[in-house]
Protein backbone atom coordinates (compact mmCIF):
# COMPACT_ATOMS: atom_id res chain seq x y z
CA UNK A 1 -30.00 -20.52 16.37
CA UNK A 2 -26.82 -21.56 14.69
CA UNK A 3 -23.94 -22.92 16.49
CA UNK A 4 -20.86 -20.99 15.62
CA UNK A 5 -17.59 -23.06 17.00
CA UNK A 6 -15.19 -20.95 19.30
CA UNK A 7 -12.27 -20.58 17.14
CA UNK A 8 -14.59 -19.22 14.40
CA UNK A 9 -16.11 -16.65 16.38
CA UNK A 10 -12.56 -15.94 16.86
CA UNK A 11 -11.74 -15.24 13.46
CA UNK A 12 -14.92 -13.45 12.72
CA UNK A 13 -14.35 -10.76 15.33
CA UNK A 14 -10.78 -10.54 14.10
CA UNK A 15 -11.69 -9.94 10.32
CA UNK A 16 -14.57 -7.91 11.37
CA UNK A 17 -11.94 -5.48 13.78
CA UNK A 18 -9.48 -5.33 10.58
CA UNK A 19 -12.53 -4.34 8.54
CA UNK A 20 -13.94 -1.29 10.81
CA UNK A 21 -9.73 -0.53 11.57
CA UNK A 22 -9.58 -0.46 7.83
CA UNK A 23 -12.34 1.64 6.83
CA UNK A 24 -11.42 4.08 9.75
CA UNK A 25 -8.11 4.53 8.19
CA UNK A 26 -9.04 5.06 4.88
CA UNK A 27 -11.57 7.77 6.02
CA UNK A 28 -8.47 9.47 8.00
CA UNK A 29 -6.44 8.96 5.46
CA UNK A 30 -8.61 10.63 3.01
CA UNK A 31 -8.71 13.48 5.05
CA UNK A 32 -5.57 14.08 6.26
CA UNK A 33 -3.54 12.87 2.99
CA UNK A 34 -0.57 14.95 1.68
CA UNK A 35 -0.56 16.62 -1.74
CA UNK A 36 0.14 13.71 -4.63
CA UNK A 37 3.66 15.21 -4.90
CA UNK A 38 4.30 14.58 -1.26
CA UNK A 39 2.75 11.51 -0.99
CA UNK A 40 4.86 9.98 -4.38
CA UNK A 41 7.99 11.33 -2.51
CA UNK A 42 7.64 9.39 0.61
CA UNK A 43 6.44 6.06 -1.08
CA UNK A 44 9.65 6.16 -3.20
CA UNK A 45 12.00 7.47 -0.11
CA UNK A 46 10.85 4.71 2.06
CA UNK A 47 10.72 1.85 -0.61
CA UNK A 48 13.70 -0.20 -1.45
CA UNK A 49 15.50 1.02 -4.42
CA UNK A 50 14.34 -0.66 -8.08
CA UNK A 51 16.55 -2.99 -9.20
CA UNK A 52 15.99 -2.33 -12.81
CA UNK A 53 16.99 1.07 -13.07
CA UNK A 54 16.64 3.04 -16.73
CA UNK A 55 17.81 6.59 -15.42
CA UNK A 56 21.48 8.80 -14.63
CA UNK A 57 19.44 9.34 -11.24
CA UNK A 58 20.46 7.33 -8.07
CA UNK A 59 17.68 5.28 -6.95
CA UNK A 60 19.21 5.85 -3.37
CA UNK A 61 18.92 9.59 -3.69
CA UNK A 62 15.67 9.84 -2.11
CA UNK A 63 17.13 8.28 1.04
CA UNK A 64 20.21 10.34 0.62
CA UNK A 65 17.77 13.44 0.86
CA UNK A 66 15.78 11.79 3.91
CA UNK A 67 19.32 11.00 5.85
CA UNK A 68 20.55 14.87 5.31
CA UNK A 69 17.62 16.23 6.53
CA UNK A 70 17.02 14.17 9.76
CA UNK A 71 20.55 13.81 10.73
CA UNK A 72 20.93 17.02 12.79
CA UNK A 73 17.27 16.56 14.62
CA UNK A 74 19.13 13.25 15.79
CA UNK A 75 20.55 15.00 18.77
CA UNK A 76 17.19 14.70 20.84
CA UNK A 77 17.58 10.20 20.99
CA UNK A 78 20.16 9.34 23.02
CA UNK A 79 22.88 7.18 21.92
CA UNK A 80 23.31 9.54 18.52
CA UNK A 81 25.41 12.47 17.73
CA UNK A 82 24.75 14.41 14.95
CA UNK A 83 28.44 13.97 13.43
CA UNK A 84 28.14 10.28 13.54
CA UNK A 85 24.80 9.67 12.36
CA UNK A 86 25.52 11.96 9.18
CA UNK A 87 28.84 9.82 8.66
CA UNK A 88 27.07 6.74 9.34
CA UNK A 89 24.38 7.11 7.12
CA UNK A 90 26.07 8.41 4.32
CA UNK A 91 28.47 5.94 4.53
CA UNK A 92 26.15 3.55 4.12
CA UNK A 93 24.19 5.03 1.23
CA UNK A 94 27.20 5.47 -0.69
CA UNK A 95 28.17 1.90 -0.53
CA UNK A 96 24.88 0.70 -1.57
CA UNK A 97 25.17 3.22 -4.60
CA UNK A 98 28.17 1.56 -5.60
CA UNK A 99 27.30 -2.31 -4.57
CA UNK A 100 23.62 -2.36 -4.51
CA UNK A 101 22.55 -6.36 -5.99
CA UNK A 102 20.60 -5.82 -9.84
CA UNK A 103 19.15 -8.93 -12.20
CA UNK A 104 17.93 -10.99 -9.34
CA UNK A 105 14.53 -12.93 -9.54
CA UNK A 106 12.01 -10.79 -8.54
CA UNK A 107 7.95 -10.06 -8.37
CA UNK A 108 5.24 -8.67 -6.34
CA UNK A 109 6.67 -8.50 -2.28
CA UNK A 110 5.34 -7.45 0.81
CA UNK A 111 8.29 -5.64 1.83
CA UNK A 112 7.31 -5.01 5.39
CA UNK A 113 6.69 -8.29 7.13
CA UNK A 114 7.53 -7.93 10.46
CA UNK A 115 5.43 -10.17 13.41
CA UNK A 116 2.90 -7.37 13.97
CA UNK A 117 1.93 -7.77 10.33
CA UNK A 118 1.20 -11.82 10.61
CA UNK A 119 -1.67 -13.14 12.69
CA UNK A 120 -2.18 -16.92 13.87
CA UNK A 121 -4.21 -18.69 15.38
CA UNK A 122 -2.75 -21.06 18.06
CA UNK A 123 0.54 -21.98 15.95
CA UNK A 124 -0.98 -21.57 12.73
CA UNK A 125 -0.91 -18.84 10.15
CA UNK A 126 -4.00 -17.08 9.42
CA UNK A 127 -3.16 -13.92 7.93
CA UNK A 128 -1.25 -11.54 6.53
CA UNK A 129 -1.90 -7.48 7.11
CA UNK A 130 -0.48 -3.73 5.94
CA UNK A 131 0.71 -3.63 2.30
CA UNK A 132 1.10 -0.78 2.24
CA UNK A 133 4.66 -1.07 1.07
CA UNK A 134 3.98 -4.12 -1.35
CA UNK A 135 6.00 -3.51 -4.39
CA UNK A 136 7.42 -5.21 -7.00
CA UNK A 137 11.20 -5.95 -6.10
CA UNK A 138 14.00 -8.71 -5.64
CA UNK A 139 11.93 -11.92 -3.69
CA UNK A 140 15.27 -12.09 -1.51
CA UNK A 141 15.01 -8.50 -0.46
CA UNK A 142 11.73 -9.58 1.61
CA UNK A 143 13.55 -12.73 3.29
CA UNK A 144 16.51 -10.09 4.29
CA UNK A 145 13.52 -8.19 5.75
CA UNK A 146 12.11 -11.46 7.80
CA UNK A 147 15.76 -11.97 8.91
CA UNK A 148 16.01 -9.14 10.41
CA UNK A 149 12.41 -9.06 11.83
CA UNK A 150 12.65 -12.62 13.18
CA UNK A 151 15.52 -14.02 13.62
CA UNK A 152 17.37 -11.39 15.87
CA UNK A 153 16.88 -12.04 19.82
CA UNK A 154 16.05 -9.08 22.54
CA UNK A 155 20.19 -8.61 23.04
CA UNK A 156 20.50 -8.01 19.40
CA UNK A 157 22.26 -11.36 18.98
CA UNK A 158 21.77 -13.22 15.66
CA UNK A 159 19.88 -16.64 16.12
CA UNK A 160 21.20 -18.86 13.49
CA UNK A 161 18.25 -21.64 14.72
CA UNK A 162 15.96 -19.63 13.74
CA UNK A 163 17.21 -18.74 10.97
CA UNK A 164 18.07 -22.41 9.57
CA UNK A 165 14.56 -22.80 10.18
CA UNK A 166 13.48 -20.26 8.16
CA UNK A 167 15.88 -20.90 5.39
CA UNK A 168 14.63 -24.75 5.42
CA UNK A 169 10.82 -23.76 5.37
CA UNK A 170 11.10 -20.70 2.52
CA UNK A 171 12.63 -23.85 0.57
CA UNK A 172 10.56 -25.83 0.30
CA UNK A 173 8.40 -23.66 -1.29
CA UNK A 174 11.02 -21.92 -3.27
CA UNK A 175 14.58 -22.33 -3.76
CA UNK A 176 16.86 -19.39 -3.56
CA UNK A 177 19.66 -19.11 -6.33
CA UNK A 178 23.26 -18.72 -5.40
CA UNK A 179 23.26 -15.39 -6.61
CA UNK A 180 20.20 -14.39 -4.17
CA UNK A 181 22.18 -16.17 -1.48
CA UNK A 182 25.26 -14.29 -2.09
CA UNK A 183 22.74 -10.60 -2.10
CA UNK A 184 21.59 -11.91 1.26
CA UNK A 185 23.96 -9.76 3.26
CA UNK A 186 23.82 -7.02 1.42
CA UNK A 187 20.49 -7.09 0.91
CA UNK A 188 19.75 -7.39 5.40
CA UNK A 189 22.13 -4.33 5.33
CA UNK A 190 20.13 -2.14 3.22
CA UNK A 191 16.64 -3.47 5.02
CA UNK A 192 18.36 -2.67 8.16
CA UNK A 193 19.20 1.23 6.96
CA UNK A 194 15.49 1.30 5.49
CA UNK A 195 13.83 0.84 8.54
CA UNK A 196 16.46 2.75 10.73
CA UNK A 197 15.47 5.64 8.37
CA UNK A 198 11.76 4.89 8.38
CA UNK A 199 11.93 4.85 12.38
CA UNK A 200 14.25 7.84 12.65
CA UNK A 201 11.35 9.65 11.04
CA UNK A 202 8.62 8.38 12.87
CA UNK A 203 10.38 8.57 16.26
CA UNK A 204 11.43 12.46 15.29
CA UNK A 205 7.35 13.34 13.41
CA UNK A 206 4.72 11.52 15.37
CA UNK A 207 3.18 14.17 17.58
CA UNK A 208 2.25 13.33 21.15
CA UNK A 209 -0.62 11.13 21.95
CA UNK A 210 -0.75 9.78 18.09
CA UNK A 211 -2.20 6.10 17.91
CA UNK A 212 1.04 5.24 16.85
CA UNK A 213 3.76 4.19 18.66
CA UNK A 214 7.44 4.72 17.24
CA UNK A 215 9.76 1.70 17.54
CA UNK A 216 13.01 2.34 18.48
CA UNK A 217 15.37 3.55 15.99
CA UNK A 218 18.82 2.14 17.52
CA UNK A 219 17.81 -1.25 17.63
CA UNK A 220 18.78 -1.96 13.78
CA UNK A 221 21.58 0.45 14.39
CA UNK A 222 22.25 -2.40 16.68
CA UNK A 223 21.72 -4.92 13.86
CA UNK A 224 23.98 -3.28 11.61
């Protein structure tokens, strides 16, 4: 027999339950995808905007379209009215319209990396999981996404430790420019409207007794 050492066994059955997860998935998904049209539509609507963008059309439009139609189903989570959520969010889109960061240094991004998308093992990084929104976009537009993922305590308070930590680690691997540091707030703000979108429609679509569980929309309305 062959001796197998706990902590590979470990990651074995770990890879092996992503696999099967996987494959399940894709076999739902297969099943149960929306028409291409759809399916194009809410990649592009939950996406961040391009930053190289070649036509009259507002990049933000598609989450100017996704805001207007969930704002008056908002009445059913507590702590939203409809008035304000409309007036929030289009406040907010408008702004980015006007301010949104272009010409920064950018590639392929995982644009969701939030801690149930990173496995370790004891303290150390094993993996990475759900691309499902990789894209190619503005590298500091995924570390405005970690900041917000991991940096933020349960009371919604910013923890600057944590994110000087982050900050020192991401450079030593790569060094942000001054103009991608100057994007940085701007950049959390319009991460933080993503996913309050992207959880406004989960938490208003996902039928009882789904596998999925919605997160809670108000905590980046929190954030912001």
């Amino acid at each position: 027999s062959l001796s197998c050492p706990m902590n590979q066994t470990r990651t074995f059955l770990i890879f092996a339950w992503l696999t099967v997860a996987t494959l399940l998935w894709m076999a739902w998904d297969k099943e149960h995808s929306a028409p291409p049209a759809v399916s194009a539509a809410t990649s592009s609507t939950l996406r961040t905007p391009p930053n190289d963008v070649t036509t009259s059309s507002s990049p933000w439009n598609p989450a100017r379209r996704r805001s207007s139609a969930i704002s008056p189903r908002c009445r059913c989570i507590r702590g939203f009215s409809d008035a304000s959520m409309a007036a929030e969010l289009k406040g907010e889109i408008d702004f980015f319209e006007a301010s949104w960061p272009t010409g920064l240094p950018s590639g392929v991004i995982h644009a969701d990396l939030f801690n149930d998308n990173v496995l370790f093992l004891h303290d150390r990084l094993s993996g990475l999981i759900d691309f499902y929104f990789a894209c190619n976009d503005a590298f500091a537009y995924d570390v405005a996404i970690c900041l917000n993922a991991w940096c933020f305590e349960p009371d919604h308070s910013f923890n600057v430790t944590k994110a000087r930590a982050f900050f020192n680690a991401y450079g030593r691997e790569r060094k942000l420019s001054e103009a991608e540091a100057a994007a940085l707030p701007l950049l959390a703000r319009g991460a933080a409207i993503r996913f309050l979108l992207t959880r406004l429609v989960d938490w208003l679509n996902v039928p009882p007794g789904a596998l999925v569980k919605p997160k809670d929309p108000l905590e980046y309305v929190r954030k912001l």
